[in-house]
PDB file of N, CA and C in Angstrom:
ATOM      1  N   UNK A   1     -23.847  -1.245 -48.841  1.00  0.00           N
ATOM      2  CA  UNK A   1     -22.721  -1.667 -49.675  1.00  0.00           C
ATOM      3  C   UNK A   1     -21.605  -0.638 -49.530  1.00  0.00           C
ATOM      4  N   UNK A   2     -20.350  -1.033 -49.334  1.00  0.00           N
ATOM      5  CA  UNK A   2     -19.267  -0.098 -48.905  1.00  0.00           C
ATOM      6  C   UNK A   2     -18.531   0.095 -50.851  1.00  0.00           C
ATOM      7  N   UNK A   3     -18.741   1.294 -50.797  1.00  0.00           N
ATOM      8  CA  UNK A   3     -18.026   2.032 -51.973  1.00  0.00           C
ATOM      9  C   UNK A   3     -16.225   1.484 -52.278  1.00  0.00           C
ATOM     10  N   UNK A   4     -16.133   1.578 -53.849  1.00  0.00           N
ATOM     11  CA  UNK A   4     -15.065   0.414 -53.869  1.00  0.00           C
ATOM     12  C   UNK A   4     -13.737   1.310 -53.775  1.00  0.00           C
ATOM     13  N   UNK A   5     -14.426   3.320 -53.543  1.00  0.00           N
ATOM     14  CA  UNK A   5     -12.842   4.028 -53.321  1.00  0.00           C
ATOM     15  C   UNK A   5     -12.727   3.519 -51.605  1.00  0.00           C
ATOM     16  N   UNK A   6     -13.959   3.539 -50.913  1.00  0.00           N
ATOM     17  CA  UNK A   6     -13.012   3.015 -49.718  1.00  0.00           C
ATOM     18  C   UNK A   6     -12.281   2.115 -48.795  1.00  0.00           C
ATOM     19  N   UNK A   7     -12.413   1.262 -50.194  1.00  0.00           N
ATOM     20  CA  UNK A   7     -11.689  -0.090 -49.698  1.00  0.00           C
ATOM     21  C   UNK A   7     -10.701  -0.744 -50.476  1.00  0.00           C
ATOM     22  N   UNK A   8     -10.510   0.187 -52.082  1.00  0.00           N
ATOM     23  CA  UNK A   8      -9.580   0.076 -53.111  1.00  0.00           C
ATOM     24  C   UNK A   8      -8.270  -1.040 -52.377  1.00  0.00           C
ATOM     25  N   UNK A   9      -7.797  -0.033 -51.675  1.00  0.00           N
ATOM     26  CA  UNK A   9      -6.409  -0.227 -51.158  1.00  0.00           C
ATOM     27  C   UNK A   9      -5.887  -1.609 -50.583  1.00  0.00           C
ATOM     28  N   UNK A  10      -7.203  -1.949 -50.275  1.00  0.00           N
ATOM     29  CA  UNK A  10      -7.128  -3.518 -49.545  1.00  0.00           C
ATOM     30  C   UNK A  10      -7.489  -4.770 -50.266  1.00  0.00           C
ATOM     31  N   UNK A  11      -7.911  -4.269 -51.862  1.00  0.00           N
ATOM     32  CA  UNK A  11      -8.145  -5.837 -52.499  1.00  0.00           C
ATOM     33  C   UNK A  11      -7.129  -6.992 -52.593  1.00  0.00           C
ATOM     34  N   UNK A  12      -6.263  -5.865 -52.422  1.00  0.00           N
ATOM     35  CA  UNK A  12      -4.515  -7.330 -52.825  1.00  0.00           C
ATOM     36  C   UNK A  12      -4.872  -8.195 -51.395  1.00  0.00           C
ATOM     37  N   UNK A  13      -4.960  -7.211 -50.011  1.00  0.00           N
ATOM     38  CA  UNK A  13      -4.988  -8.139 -48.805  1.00  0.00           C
ATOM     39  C   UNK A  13      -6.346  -8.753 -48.886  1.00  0.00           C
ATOM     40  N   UNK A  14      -7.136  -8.895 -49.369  1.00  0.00           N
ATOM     41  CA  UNK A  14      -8.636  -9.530 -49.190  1.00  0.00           C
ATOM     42  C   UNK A  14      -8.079 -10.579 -49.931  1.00  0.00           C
ATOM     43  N   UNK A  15      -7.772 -10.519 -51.581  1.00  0.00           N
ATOM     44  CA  UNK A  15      -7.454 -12.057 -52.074  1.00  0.00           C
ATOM     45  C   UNK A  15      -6.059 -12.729 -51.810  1.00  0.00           C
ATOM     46  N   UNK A  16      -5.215 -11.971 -50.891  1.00  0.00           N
ATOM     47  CA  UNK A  16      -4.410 -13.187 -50.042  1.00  0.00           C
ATOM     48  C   UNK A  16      -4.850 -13.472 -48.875  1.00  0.00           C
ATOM     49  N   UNK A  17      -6.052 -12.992 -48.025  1.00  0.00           N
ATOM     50  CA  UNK A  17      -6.135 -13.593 -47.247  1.00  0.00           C
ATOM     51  C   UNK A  17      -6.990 -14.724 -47.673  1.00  0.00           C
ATOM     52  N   UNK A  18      -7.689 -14.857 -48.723  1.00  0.00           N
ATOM     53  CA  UNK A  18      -8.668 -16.250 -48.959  1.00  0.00           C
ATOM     54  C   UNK A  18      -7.615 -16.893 -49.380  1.00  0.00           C
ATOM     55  N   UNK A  19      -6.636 -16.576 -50.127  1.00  0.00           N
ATOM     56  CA  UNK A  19      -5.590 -17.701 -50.497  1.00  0.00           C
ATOM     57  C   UNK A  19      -4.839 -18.152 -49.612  1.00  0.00           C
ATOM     58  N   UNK A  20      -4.851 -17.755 -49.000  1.00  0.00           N
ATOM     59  CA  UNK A  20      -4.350 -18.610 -47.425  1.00  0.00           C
ATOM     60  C   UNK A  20      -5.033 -19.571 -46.342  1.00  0.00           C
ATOM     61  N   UNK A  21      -6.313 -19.332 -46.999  1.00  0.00           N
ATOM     62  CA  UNK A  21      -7.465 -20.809 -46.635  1.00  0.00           C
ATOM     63  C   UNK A  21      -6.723 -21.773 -47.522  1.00  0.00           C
ATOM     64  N   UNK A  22      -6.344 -21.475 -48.859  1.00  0.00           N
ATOM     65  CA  UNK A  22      -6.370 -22.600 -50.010  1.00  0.00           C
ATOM     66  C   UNK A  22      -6.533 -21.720 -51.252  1.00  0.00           C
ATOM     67  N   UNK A  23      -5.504 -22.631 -52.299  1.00  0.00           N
ATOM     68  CA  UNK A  23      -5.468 -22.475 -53.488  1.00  0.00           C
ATOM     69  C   UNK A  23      -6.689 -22.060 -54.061  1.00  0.00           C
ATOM     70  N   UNK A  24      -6.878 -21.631 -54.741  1.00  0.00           N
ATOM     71  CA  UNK A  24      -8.641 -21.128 -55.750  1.00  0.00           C
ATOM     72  C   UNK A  24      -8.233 -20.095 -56.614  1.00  0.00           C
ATOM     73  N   UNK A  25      -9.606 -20.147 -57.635  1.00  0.00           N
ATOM     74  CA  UNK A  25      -9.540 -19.444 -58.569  1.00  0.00           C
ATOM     75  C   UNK A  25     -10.609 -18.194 -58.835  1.00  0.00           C
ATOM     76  N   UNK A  26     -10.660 -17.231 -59.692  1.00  0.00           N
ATOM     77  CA  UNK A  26     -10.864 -16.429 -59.631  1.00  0.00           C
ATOM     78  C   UNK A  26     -12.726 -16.335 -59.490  1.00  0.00           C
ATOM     79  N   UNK A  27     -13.313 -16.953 -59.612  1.00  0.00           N
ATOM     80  CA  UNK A  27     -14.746 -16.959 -59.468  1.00  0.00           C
ATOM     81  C   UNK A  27     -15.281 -16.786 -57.739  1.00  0.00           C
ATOM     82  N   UNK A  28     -14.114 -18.422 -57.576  1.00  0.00           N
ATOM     83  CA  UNK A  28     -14.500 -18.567 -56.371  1.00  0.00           C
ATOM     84  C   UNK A  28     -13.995 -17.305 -55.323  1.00  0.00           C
ATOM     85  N   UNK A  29     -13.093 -16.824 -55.613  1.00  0.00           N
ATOM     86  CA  UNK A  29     -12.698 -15.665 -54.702  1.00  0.00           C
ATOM     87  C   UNK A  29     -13.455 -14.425 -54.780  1.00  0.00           C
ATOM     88  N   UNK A  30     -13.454 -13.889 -55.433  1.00  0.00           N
ATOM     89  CA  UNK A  30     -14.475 -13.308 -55.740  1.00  0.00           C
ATOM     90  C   UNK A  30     -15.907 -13.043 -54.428  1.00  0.00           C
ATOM     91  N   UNK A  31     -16.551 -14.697 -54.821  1.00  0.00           N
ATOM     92  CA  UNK A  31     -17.853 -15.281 -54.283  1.00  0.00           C
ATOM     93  C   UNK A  31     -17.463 -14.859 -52.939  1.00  0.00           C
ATOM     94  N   UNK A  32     -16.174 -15.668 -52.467  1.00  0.00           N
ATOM     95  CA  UNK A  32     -15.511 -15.706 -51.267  1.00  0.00           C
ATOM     96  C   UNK A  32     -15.396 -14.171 -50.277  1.00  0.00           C
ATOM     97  N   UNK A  33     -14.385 -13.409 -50.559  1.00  0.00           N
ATOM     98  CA  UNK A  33     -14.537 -12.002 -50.521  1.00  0.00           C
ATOM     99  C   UNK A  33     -15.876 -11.788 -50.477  1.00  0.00           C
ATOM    100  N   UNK A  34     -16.788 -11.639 -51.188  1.00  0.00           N
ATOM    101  CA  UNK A  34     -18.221 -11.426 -50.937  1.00  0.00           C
ATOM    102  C   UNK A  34     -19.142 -11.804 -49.366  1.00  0.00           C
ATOM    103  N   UNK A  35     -18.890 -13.141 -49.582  1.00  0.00           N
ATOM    104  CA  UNK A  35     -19.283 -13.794 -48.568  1.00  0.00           C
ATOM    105  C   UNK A  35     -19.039 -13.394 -47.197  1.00  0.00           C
ATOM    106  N   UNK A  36     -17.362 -13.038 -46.955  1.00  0.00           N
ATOM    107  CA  UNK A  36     -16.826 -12.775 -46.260  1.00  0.00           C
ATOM    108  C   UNK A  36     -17.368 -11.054 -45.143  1.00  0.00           C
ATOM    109  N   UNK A  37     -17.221 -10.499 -46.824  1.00  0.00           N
ATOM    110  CA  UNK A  37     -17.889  -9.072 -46.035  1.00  0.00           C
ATOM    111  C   UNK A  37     -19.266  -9.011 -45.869  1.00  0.00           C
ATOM    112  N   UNK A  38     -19.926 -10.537 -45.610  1.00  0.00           N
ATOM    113  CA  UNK A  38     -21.510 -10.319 -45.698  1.00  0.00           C
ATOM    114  C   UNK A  38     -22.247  -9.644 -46.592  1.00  0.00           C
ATOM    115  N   UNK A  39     -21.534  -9.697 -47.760  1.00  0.00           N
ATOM    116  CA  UNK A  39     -22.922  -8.696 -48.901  1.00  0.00           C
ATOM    117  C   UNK A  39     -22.604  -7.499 -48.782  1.00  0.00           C
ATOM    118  N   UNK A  40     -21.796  -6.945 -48.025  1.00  0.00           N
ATOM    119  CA  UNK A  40     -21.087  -5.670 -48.028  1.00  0.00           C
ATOM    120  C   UNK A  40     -20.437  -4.865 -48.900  1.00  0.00           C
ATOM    121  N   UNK A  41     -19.443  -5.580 -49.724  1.00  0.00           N
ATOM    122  CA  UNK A  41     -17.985  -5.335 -50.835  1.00  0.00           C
ATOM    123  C   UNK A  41     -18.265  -6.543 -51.677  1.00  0.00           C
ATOM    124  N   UNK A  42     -18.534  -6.320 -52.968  1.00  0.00           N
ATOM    125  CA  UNK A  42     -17.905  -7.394 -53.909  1.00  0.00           C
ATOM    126  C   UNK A  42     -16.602  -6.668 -54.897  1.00  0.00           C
ATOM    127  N   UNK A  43     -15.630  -7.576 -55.342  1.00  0.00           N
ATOM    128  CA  UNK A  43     -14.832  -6.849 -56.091  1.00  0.00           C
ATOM    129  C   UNK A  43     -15.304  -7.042 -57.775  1.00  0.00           C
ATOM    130  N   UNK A  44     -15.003  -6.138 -58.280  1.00  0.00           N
ATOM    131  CA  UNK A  44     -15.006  -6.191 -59.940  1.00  0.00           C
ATOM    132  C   UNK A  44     -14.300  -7.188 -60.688  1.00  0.00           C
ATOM    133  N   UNK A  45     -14.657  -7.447 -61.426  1.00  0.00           N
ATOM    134  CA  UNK A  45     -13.931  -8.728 -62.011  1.00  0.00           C
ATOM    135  C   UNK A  45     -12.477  -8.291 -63.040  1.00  0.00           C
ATOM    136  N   UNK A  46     -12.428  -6.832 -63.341  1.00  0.00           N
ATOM    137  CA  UNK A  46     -11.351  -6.470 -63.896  1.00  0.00           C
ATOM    138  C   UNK A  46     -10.649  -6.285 -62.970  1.00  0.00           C
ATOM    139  N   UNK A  47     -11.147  -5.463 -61.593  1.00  0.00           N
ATOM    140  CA  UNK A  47     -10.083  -5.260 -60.542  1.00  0.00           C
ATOM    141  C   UNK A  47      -9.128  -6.590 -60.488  1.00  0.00           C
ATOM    142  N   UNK A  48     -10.250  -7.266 -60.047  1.00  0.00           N
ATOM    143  CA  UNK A  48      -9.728  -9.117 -59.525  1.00  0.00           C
ATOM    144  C   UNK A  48      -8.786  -9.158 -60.351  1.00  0.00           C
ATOM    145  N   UNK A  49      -8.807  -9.337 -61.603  1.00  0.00           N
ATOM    146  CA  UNK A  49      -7.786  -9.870 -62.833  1.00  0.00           C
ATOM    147  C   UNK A  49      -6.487  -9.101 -62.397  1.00  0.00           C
ATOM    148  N   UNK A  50      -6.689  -8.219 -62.518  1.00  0.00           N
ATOM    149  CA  UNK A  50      -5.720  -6.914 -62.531  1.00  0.00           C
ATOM    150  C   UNK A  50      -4.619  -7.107 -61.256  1.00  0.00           C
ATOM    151  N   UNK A  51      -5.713  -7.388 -60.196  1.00  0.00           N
ATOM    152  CA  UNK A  51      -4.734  -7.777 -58.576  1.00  0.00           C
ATOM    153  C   UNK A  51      -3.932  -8.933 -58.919  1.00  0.00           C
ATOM    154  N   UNK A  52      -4.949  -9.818 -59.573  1.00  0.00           N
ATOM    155  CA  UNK A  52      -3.623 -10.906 -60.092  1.00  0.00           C
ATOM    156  C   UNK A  52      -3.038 -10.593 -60.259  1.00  0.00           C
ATOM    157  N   UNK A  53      -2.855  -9.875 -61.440  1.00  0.00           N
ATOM    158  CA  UNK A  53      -1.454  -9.908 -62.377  1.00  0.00           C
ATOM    159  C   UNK A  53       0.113  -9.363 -61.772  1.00  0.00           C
ATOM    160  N   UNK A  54      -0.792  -7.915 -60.517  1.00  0.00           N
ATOM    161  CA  UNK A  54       0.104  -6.848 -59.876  1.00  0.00           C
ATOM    162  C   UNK A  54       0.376  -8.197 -58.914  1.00  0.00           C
ATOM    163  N   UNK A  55      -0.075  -8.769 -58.059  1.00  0.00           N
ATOM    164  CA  UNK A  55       0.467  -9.720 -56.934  1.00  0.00           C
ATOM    165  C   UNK A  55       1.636 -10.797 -57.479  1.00  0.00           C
ATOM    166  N   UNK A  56       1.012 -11.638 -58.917  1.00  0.00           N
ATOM    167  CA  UNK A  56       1.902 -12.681 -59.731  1.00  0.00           C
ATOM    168  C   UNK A  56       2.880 -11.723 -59.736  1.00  0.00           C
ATOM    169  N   UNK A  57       2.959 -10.817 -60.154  1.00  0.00           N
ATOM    170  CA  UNK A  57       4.347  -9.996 -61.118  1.00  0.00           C
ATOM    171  C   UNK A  57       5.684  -9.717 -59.838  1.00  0.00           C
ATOM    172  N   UNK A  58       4.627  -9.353 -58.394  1.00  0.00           N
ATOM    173  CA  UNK A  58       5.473  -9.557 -57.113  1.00  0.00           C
ATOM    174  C   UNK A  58       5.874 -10.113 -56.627  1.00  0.00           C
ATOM    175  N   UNK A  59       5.472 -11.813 -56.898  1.00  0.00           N
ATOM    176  CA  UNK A  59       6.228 -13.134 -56.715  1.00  0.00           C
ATOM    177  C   UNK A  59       5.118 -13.279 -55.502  1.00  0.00           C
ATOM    178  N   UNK A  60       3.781 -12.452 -54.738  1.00  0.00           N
ATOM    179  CA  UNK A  60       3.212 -12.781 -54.007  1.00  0.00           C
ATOM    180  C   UNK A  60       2.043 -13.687 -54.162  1.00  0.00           C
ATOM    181  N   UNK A  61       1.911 -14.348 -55.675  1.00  0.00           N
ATOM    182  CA  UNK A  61       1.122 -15.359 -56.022  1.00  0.00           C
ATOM    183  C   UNK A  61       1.549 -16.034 -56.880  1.00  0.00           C
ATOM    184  N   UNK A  62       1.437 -17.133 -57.558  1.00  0.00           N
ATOM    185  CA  UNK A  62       1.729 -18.199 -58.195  1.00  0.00           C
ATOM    186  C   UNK A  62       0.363 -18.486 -58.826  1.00  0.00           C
ATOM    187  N   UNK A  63       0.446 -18.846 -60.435  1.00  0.00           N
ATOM    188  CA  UNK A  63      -0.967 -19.490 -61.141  1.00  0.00           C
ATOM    189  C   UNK A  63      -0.667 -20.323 -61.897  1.00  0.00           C
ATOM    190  N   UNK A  64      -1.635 -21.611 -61.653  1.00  0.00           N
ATOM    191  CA  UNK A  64      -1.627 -23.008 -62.445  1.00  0.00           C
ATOM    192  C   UNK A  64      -2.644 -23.446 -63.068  1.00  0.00           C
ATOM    193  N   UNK A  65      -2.143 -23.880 -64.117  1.00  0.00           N
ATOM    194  CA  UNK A  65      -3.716 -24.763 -64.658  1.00  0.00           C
ATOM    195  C   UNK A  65      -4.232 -25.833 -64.238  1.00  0.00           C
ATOM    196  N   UNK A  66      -5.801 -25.490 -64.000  1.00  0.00           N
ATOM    197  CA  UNK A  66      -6.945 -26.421 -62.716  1.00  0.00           C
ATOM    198  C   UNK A  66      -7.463 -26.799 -64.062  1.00  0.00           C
ATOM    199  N   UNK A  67      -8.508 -27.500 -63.619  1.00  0.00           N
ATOM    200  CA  UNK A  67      -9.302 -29.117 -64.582  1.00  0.00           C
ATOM    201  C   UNK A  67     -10.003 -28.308 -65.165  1.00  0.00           C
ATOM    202  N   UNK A  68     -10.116 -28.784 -66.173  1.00  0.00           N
ATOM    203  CA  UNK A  68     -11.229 -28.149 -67.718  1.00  0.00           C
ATOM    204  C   UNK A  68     -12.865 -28.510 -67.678  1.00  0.00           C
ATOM    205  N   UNK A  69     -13.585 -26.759 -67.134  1.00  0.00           N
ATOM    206  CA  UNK A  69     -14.731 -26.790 -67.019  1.00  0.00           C
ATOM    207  C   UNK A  69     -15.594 -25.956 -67.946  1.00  0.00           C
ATOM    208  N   UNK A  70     -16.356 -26.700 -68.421  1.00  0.00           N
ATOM    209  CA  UNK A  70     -17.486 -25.824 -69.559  1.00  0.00           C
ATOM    210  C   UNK A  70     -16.557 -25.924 -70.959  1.00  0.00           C
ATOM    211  N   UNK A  71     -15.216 -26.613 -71.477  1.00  0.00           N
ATOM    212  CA  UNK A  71     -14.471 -25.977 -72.210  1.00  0.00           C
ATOM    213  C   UNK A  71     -13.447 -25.384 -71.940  1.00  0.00           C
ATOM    214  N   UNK A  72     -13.445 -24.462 -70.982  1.00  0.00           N
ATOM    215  CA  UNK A  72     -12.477 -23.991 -70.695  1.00  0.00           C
ATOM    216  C   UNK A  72     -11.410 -24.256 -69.290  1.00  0.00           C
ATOM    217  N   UNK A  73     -10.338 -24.083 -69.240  1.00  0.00           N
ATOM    218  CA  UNK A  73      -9.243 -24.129 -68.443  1.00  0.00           C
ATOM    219  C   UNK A  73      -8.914 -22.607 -67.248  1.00  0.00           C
ATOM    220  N   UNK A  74      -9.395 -23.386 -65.917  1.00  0.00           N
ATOM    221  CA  UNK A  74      -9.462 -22.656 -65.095  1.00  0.00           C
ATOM    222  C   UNK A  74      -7.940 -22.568 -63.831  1.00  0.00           C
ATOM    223  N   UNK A  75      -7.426 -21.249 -64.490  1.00  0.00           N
ATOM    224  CA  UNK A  75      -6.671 -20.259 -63.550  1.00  0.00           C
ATOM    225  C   UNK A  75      -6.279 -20.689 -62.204  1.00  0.00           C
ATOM    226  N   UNK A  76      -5.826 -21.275 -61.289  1.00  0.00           N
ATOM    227  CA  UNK A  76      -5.748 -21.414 -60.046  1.00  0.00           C
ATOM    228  C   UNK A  76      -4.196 -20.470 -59.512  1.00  0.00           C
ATOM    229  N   UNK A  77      -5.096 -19.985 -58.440  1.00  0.00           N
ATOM    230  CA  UNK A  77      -3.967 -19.163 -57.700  1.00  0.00           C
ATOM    231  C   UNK A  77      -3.443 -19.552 -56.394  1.00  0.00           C
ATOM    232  N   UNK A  78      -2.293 -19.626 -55.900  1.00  0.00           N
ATOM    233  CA  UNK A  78      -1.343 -19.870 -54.758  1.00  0.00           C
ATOM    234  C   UNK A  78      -0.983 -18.926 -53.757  1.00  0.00           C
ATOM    235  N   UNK A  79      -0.984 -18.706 -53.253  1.00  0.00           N
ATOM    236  CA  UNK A  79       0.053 -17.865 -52.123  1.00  0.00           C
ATOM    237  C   UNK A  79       0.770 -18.399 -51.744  1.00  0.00           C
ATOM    238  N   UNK A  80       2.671 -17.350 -51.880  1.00  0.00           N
ATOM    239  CA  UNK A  80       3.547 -17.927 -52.096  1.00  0.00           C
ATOM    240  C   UNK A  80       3.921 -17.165 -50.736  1.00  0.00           C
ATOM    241  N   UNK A  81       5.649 -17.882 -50.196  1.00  0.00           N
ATOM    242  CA  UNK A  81       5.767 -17.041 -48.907  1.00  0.00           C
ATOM    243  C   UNK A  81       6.217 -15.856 -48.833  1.00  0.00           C
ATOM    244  N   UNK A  82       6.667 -15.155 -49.789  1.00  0.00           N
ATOM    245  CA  UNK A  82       6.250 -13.608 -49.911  1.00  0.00           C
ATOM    246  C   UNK A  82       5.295 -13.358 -49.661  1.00  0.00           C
ATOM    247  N   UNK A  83       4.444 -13.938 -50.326  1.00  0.00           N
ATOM    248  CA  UNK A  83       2.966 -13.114 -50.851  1.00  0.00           C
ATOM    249  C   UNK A  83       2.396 -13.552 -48.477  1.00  0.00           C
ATOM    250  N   UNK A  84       2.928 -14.397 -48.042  1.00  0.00           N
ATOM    251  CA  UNK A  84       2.797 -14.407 -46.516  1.00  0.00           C
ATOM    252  C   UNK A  84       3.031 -13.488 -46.092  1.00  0.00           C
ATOM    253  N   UNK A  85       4.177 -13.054 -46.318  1.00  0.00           N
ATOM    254  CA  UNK A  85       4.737 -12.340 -45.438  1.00  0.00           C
ATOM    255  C   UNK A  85       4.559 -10.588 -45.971  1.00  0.00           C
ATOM    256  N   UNK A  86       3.885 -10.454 -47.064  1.00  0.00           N
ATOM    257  CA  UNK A  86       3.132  -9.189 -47.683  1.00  0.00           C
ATOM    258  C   UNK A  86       2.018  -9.512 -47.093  1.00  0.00           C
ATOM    259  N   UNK A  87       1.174 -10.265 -46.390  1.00  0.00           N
ATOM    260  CA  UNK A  87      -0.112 -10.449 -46.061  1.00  0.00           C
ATOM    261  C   UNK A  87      -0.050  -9.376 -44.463  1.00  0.00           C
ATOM    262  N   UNK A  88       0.966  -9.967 -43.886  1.00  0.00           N
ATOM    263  CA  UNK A  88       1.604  -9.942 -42.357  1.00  0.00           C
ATOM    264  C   UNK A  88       1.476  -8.711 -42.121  1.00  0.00           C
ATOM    265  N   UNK A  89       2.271  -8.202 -43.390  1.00  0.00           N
ATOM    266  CA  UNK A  89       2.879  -6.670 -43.342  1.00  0.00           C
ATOM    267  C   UNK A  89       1.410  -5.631 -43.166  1.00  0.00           C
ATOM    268  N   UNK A  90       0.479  -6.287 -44.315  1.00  0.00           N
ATOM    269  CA  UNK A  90      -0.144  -5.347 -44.648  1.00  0.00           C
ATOM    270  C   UNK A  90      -1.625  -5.118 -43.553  1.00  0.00           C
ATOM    271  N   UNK A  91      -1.512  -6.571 -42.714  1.00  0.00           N
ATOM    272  CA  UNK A  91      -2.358  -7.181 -41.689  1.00  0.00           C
ATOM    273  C   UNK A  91      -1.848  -5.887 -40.717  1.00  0.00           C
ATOM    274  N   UNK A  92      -0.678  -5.548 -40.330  1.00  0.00           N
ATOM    275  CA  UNK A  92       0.130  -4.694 -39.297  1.00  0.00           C
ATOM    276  C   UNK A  92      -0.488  -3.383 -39.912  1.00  0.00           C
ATOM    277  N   UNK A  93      -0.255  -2.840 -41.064  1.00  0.00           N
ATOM    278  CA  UNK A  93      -0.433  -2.164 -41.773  1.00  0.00           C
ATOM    279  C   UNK A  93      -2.100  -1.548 -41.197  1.00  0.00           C
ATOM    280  N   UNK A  94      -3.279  -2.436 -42.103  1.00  0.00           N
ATOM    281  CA  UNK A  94      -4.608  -2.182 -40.887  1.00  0.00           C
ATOM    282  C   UNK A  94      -4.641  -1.714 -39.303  1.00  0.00           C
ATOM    283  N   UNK A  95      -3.513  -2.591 -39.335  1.00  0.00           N
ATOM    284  CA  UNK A  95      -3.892  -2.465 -37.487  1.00  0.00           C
ATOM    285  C   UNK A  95      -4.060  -1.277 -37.252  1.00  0.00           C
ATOM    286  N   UNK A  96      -3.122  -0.442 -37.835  1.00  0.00           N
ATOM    287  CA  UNK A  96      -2.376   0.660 -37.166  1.00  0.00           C
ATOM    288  C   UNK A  96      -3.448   1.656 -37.886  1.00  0.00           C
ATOM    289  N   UNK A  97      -3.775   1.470 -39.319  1.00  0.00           N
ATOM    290  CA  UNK A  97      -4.372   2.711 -39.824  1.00  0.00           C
ATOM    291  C   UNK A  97      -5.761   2.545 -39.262  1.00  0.00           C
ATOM    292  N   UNK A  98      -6.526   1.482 -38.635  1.00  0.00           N
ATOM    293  CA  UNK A  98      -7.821   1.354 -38.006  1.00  0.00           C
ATOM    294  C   UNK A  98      -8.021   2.383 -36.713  1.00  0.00           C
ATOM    295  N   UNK A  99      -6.459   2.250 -36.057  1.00  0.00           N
ATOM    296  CA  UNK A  99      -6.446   2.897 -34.975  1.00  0.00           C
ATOM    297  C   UNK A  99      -5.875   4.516 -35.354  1.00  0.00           C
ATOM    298  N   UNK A 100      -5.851   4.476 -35.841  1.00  0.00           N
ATOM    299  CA  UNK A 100      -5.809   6.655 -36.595  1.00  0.00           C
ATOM    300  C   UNK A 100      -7.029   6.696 -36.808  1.00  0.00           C
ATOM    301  N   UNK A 101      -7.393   6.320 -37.603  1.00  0.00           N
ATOM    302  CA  UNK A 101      -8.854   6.470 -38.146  1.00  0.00           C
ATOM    303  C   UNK A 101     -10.145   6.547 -36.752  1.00  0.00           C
ATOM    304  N   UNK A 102      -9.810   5.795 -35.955  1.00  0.00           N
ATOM    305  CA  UNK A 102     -10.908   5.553 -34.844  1.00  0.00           C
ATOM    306  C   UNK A 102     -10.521   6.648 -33.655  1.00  0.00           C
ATOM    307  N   UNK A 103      -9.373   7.225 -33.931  1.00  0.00           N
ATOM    308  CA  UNK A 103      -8.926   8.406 -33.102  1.00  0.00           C
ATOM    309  C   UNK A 103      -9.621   9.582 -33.762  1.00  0.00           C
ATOM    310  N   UNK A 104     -10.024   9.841 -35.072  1.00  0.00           N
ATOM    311  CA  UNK A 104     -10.614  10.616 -35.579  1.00  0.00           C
ATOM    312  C   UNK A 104     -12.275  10.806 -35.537  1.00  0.00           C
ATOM    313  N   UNK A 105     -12.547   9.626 -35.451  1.00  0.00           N
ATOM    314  CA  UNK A 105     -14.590   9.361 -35.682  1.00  0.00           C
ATOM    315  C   UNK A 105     -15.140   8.991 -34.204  1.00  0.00           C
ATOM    316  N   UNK A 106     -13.898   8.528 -33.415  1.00  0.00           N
ATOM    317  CA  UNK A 106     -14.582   8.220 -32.438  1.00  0.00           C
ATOM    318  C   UNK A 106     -15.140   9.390 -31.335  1.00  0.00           C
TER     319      UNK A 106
END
């Protein structure tokens, strides 16, 4: 399991890149992200909330109300074309710090 200081930095890009499969909400992303890193990284569920709020507040997500399950009214999130073109950036962003990093360990 990869420790969550060394991957802090990248939760905003992990839940825009699932939002760029498609709209979803916070459970499923979550699951998703999980899935993704094979059982590797799951994120915290306060983090999660929290990335919302910092991404919504950047105009790099959008949230709507999805169909009423258990009682309650479930959250759905968007990626907006900012929040694209913050994906892009931050996609470039990896590239480059993968390749410092692999100049160092390798």
């Amino acid at each position: 399991m990869i420790g969550s200081d060394a991957i802090r930095g990248y939760n905003d890009t992990f839940i825009l890149s699932v939002l760029q499969e498609g709209d979803s909400y916070g459970y499923a992303i979550s699951k998703r992200i999980t899935e993704i890193s094979d059982n590797n990284y799951s994120i915290k569920e306060t983090t999660l909330y929290s990335a919302f709020n910092r991404l919504e507040k950047n105009g790099f997500i959008t949230s709507f109300p999805g169909q009423v399950t258990h009682g309650k009214k479930r959250t759905y999130y968007k990626i907006t074309q900012a929040g694209k073109e913050y994906l892009a950036e931050k996609i470039a962003e990896w590239q480059l710090t993968k390749k410092v990093v692999e100049r160092f360990i390798d």
